[in-house]
Protein backbone atom coordinates (compact mmCIF):
# COMPACT_ATOMS: atom_id res chain seq x y z
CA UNK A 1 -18.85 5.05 12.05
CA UNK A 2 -18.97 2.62 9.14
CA UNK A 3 -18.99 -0.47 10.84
CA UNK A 4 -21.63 1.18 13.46
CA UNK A 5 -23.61 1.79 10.01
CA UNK A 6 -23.24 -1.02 7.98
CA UNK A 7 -21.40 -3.61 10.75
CA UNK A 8 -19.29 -6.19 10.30
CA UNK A 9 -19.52 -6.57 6.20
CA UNK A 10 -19.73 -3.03 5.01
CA UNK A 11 -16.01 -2.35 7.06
CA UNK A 12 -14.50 -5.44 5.67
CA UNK A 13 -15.96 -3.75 2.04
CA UNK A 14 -14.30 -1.01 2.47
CA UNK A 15 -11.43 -2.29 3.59
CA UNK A 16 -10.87 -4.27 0.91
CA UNK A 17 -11.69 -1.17 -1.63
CA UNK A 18 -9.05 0.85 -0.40
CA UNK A 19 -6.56 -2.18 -0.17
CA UNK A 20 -7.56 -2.74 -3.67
CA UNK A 21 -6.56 0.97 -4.98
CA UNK A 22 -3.21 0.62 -2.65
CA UNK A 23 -2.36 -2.39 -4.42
CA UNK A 24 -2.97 -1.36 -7.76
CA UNK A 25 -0.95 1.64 -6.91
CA UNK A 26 1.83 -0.56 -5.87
CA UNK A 27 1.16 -2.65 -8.95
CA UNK A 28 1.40 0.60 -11.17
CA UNK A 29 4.92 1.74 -9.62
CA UNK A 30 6.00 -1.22 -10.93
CA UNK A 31 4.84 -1.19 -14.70
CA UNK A 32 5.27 2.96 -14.98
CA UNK A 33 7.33 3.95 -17.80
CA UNK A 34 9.82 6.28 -16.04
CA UNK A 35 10.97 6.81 -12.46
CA UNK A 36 9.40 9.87 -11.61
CA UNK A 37 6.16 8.26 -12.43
CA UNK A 38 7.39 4.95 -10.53
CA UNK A 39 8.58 7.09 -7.42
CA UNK A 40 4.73 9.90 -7.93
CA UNK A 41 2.50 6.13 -7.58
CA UNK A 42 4.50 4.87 -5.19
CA UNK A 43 4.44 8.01 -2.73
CA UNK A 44 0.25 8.27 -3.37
CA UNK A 45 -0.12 4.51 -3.06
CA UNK A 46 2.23 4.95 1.00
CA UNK A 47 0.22 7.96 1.33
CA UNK A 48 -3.11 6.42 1.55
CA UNK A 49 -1.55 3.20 3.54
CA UNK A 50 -0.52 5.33 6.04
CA UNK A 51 -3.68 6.90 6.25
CA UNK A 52 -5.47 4.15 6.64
CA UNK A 53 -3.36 2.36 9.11
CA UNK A 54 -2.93 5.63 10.76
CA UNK A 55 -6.87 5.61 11.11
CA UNK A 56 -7.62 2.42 11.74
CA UNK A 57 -4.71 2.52 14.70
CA UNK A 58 -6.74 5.11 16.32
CA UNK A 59 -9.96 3.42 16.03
CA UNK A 60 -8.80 0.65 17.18
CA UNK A 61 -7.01 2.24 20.23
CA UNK A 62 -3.79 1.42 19.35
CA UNK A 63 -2.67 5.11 18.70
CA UNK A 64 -4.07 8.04 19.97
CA UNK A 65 -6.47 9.90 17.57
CA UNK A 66 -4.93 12.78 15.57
CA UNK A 67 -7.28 13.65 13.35
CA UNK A 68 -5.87 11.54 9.96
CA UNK A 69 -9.56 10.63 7.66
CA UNK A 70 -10.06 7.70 5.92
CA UNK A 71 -9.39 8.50 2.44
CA UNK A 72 -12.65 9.32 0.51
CA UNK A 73 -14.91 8.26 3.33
CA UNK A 74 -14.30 10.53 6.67
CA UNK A 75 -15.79 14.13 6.61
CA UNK A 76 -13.51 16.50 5.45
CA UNK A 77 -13.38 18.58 2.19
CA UNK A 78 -9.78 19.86 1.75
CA UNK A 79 -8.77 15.72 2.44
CA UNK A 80 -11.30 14.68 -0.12
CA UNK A 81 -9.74 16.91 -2.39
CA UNK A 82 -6.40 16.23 -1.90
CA UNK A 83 -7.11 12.38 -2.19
CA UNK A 84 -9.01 12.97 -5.48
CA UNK A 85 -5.84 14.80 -6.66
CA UNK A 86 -4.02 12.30 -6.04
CA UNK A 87 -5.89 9.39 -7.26
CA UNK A 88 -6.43 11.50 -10.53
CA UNK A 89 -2.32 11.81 -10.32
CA UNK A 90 -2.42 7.73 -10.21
CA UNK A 91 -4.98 7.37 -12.69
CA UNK A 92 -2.17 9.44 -15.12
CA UNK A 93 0.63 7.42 -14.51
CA UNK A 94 -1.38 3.92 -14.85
CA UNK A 95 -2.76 5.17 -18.27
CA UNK A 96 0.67 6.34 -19.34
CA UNK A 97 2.16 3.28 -18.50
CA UNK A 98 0.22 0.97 -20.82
């Protein structure tokens, strides 16, 4: 629907916004000041890889469809909650670990 909307430019944008959050949530496993903060970003950050390449997959036709949003941008109000949980859960851990 986004690239129908905004073509070519406005997927690649959002494709490299949620690659950016993935990375940093990589990047904050990494620096976190205890392991059950390293292993908390390191689930969130495979959690919303997964969804994307789970949603991407099927938009692409490489898997079937089963349903899986794109985090903070396909309809759905229980996933936009549970992503802004856990981005709030990664915002924690990367402010605890400066």
């Amino acid at each position: 629907m986004v690239g129908e909307q905004l073509g070519f430019i406005g997927a690649l944008a959002i494709l490299i916004l949620l690659g950016t959050i993935i990375l940093t949530g990589f990047r904050t496993a990494q620096i976190a000041p205890d392991v059950f903060g390293s292993l908390l970003a390191a689930g969130i950050s495979v959690w919303f890889l997964l969804q994307v390449l789970v949603n991407l997959c099927g938009v692409l036709r490489l898997l079937p469809v089963t349903g899986v949003t794109l985090p903070f941008i396909s309809y759905g109000g229980t996933s936009l909650i549970m992503n802004a949980a856990a981005a709030g859960l990664l915002l924690n851990v990367a402010r605890q670990s400066r």
